[in-house]
Protein backbone atom coordinates (compact mmCIF):
# COMPACT_ATOMS: atom_id res chain seq x y z
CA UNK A 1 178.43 170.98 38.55
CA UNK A 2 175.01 169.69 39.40
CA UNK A 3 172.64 172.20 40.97
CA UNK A 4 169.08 172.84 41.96
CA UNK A 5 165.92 173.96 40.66
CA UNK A 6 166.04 177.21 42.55
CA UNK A 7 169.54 177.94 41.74
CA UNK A 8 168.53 177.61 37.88
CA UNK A 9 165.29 180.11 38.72
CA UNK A 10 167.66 182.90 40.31
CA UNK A 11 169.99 182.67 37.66
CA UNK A 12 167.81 183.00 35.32
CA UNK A 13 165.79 185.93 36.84
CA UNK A 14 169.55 187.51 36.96
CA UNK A 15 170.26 187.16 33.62
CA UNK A 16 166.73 188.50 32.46
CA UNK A 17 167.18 191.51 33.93
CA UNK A 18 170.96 191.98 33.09
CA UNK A 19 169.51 191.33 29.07
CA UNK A 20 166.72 194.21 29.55
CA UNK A 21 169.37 196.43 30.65
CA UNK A 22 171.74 195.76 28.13
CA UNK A 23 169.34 196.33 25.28
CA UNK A 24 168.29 199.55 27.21
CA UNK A 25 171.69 200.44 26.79
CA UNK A 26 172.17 199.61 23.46
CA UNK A 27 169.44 201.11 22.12
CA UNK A 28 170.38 204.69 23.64
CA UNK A 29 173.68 204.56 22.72
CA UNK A 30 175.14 208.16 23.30
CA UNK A 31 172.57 209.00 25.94
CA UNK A 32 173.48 209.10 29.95
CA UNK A 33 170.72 206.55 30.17
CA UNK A 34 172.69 204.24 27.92
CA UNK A 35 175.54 204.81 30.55
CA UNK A 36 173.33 204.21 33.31
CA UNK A 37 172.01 200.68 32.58
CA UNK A 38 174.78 199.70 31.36
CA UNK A 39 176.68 200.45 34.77
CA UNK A 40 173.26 198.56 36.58
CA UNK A 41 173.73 195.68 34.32
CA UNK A 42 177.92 195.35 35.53
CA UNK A 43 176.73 195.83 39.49
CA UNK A 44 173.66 193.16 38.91
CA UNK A 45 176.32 190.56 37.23
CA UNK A 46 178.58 191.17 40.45
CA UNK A 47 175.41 190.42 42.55
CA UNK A 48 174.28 187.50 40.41
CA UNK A 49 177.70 186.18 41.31
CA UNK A 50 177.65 186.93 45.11
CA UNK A 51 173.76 185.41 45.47
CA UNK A 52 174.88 182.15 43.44
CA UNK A 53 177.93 181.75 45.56
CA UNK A 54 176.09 182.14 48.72
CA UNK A 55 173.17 179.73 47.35
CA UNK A 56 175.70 177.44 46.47
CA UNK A 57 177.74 177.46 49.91
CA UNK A 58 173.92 176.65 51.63
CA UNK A 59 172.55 174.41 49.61
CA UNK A 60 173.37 170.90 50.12
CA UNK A 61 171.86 169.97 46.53
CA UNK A 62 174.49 172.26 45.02
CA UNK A 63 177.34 172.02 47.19
């Protein structure tokens, strides 16, 4: 699937923040903070997924 520049720059913002969380999570393992991000990292995948659907069923470079 060919897409666009901005599509590639949201994506990649998404999956920045779902890495910071991750390794937040990761490196409190045991803690209810470790719990916490890791929860926020599932919920900002699910809205990575609804943004780059929507994106996708706008833009006519990607769709």
């Amino acid at each position: 699937m060919k897409t666009c520049h901005q599509f590639n720059t949201v994506r990649a913002e998404y999956e920045r923040e779902i890495g910071y969380m991750i390794a937040h999570s990761e490196r409190h393992k045991g803690r209810p903070a470790a719990k916490s991000s890791a929860k926020q990292a599932a919920s900002a995948k699910a809205r990575m997924a609804r943004a780059l659907s929507s994106h996708v069923g706008r833009c006519p470079e990607c769709g």
